[in-house]
C-alpha atoms as a PDB file:
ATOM      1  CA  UNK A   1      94.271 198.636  76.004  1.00  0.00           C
ATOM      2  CA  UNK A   2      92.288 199.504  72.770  1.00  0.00           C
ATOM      3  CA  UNK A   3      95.264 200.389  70.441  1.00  0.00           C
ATOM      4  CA  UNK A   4      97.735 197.711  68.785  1.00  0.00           C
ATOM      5  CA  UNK A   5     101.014 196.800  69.997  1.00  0.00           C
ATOM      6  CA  UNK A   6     104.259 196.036  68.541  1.00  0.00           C
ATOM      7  CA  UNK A   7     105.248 191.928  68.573  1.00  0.00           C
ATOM      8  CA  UNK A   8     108.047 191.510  66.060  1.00  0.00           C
ATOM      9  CA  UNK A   9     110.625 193.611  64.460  1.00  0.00           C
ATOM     10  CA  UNK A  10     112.428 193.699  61.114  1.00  0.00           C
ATOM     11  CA  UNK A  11     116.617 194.134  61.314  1.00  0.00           C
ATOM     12  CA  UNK A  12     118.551 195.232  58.642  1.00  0.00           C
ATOM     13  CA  UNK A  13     122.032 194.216  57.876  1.00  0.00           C
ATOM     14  CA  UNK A  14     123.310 196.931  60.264  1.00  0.00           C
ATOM     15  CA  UNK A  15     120.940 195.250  63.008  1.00  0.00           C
ATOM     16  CA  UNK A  16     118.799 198.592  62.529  1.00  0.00           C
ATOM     17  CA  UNK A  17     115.410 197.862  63.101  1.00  0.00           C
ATOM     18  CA  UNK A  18     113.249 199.001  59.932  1.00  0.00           C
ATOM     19  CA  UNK A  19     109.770 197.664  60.520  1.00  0.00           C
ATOM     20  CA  UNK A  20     107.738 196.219  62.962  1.00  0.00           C
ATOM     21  CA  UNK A  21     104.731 193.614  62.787  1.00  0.00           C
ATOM     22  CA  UNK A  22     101.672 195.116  64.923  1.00  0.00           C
ATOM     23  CA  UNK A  23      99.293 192.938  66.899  1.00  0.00           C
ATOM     24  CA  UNK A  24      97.065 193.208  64.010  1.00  0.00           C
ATOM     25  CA  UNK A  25      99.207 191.592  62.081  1.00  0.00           C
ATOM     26  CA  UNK A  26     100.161 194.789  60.195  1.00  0.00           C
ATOM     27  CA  UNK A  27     103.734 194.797  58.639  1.00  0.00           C
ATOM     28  CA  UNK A  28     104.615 198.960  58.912  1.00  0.00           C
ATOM     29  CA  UNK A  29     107.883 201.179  58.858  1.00  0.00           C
ATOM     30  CA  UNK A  30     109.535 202.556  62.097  1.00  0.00           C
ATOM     31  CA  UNK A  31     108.811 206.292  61.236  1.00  0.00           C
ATOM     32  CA  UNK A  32     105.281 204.909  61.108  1.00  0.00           C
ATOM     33  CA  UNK A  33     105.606 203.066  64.112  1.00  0.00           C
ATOM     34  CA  UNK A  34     106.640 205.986  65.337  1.00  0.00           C
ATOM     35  CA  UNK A  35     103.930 208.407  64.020  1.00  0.00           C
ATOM     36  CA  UNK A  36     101.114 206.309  65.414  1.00  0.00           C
ATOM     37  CA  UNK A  37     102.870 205.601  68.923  1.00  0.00           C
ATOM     38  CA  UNK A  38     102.238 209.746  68.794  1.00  0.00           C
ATOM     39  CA  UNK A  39      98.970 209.475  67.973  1.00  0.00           C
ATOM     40  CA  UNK A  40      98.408 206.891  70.847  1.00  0.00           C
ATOM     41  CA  UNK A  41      97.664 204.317  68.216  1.00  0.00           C
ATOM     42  CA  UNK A  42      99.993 201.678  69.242  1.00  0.00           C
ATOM     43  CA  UNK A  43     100.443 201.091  72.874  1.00  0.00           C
ATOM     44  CA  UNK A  44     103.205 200.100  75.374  1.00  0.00           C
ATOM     45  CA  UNK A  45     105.751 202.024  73.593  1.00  0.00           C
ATOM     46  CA  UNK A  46     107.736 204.844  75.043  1.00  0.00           C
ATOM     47  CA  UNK A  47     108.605 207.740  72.858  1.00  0.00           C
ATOM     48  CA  UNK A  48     112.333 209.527  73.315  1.00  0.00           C
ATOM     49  CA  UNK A  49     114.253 211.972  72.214  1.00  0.00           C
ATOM     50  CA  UNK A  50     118.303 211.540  71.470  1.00  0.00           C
ATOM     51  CA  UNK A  51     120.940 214.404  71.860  1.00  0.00           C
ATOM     52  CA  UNK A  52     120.408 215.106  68.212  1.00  0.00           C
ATOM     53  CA  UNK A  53     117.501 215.649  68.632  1.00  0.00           C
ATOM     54  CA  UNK A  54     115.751 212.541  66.624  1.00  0.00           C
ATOM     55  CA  UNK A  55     113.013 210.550  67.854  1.00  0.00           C
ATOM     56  CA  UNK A  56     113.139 206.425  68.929  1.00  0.00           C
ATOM     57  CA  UNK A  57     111.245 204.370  70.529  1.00  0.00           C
ATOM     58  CA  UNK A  58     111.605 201.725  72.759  1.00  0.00           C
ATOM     59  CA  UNK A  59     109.066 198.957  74.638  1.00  0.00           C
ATOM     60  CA  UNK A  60     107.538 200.353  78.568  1.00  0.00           C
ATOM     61  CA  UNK A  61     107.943 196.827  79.517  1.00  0.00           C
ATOM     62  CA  UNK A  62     111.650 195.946  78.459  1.00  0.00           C
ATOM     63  CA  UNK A  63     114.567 197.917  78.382  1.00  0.00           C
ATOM     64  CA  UNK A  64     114.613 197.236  74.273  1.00  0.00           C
ATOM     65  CA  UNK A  65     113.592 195.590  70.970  1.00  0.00           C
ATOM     66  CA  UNK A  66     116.428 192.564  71.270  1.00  0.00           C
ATOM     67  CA  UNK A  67     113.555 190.189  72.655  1.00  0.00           C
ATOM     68  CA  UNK A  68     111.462 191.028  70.295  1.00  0.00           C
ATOM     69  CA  UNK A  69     110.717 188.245  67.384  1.00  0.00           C
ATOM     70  CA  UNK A  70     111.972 188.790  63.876  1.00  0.00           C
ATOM     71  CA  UNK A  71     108.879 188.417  61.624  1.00  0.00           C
ATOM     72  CA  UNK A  72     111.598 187.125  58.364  1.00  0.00           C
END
């Protein structure tokens, strides 16, 4: 693997994740997150599309963020 991953995540009151800490120790925004999962900057991340039509993502290696640290 040569790209970062994703270790902790960042909830809002609405238990919404907002931002996620990298490998790298960088603190970035889910539609950024998102933009560089893409790009195949950050690794073991699966990319989906909703019935609206928006984009997620979610971990290859778990079924979802909920195991995932929260970095506050």
């Amino acid at each position: 693997m040569n790209g970062e991953q994703l270790t902790a995540v960042y909830r809002n009151n609405n238990d919404e994740i907002i931002s996620f800490q990298t490998s790298g120790g960088r603190i970035i925004s889910y539609r950024k997150a998102l933009l560089e999962a893409e790009e195949g900057l950050i690794e073991g991340i699966q990319i989906y599309q909703d019935e609206d039509g928006s984009m997620h993502l979610n971990p290859s290696y778990a079924p979802s963020f909920d195991d995932f640290p929260s970095f506050y």
